[in-house]
Protein backbone atom coordinates (compact mmCIF):
# COMPACT_ATOMS: atom_id res chain seq x y z
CA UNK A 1 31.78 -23.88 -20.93
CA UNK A 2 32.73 -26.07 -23.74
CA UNK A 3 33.38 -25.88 -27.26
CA UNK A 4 31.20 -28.70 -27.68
CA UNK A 5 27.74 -27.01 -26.32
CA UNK A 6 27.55 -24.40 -29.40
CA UNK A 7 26.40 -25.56 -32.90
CA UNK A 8 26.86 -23.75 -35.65
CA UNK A 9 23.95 -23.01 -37.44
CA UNK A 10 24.08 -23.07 -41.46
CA UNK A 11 23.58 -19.63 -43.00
CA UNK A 12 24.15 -18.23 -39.82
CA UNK A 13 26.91 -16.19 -38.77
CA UNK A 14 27.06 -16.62 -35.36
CA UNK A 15 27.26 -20.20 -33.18
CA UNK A 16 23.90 -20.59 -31.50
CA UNK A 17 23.76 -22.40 -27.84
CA UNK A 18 22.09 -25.48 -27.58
CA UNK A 19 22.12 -24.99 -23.72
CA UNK A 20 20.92 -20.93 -24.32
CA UNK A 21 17.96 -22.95 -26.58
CA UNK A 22 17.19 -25.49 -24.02
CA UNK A 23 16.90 -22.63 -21.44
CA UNK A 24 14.63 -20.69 -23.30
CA UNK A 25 12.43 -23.87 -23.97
CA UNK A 26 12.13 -24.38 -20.15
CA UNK A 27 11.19 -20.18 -19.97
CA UNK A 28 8.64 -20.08 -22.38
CA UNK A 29 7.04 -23.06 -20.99
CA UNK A 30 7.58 -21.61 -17.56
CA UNK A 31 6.39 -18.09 -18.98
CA UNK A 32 3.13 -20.24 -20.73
CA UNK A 33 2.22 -21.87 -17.20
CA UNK A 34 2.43 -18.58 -15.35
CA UNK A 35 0.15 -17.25 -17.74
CA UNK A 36 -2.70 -19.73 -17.61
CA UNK A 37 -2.33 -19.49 -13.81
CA UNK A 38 -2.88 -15.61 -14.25
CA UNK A 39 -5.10 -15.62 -16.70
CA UNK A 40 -7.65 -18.18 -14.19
CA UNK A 41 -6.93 -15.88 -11.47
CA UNK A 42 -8.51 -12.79 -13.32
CA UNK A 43 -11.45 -15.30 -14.91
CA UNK A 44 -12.17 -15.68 -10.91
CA UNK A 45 -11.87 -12.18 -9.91
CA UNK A 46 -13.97 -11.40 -12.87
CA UNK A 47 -16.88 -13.37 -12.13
CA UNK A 48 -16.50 -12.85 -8.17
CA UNK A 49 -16.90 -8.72 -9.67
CA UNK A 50 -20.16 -9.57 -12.21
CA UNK A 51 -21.47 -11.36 -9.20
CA UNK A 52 -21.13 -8.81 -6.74
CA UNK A 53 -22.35 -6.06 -8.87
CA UNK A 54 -24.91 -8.22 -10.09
CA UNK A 55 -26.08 -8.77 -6.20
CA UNK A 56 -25.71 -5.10 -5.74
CA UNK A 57 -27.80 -4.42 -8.65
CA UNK A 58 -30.74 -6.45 -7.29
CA UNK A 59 -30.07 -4.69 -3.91
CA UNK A 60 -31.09 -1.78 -5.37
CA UNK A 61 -33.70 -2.57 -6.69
CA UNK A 62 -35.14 -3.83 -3.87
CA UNK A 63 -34.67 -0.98 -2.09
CA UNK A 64 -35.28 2.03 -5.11
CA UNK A 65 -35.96 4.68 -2.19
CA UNK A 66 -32.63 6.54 -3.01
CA UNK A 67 -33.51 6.07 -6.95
CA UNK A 68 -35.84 8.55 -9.30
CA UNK A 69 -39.14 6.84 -10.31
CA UNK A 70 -40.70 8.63 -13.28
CA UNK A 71 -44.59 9.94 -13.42
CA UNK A 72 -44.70 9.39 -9.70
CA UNK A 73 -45.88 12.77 -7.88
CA UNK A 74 -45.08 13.29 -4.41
CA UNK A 75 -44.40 15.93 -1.74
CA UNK A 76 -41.61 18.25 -2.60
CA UNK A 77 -38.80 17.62 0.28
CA UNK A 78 -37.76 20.79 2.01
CA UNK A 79 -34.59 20.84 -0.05
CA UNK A 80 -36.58 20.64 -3.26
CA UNK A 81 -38.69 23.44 -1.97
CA UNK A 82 -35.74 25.48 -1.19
CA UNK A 83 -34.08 25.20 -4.44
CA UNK A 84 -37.16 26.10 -6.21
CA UNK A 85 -38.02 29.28 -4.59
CA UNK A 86 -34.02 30.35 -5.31
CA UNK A 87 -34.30 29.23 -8.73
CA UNK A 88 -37.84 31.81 -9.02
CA UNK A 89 -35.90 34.60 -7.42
CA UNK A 90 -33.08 34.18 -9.67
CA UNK A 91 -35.00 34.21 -12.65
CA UNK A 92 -36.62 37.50 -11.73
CA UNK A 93 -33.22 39.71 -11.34
């Protein structure tokens, strides 16, 4: 290293590199591309996710069988039944 790569700042106490600033340039704008590139990588994932819950959300729909439906009266399922009758008998103990 030579003398000649460190400038001395006025008011400052210590020499600063101009090579060390130079460097850091290059990072940050290294640092600043890595970013965008990250940052459009989760804008992708995050519409590929609203789309696929957005699909899954119309699948559903389609097919409400495993969804509740109110004011619709049915058969009670043998489970339903089931839990009803122990639900009677432990309210009369």
């Amino acid at each position: 290293m030579n003398i000649n790569d460190f400038v001395i700042l006025p008011g400052s106490k210590t020499g600063t590199s101009v090579r060390l600033q130079a460097k850091t340039v290059r990072e940050l704008q290294l640092e600043k591309v890595q970013l965008e590139t990250e940052n459009k990588e989760m804008e992708k994932k995050l519409r590929q996710l609203q789309s696929n819950m957005s699909r899954e959300k119309e699948e559903r729909k389609k097919s409400s069988a495993y969804h509740w439906k109110s004011g619709q009266a049915g058969p009670m399922t043998i489970q339903a039944r089931v839990l009803s009758q122990s639900n009677e008998n432990s309210n009369k103990v």
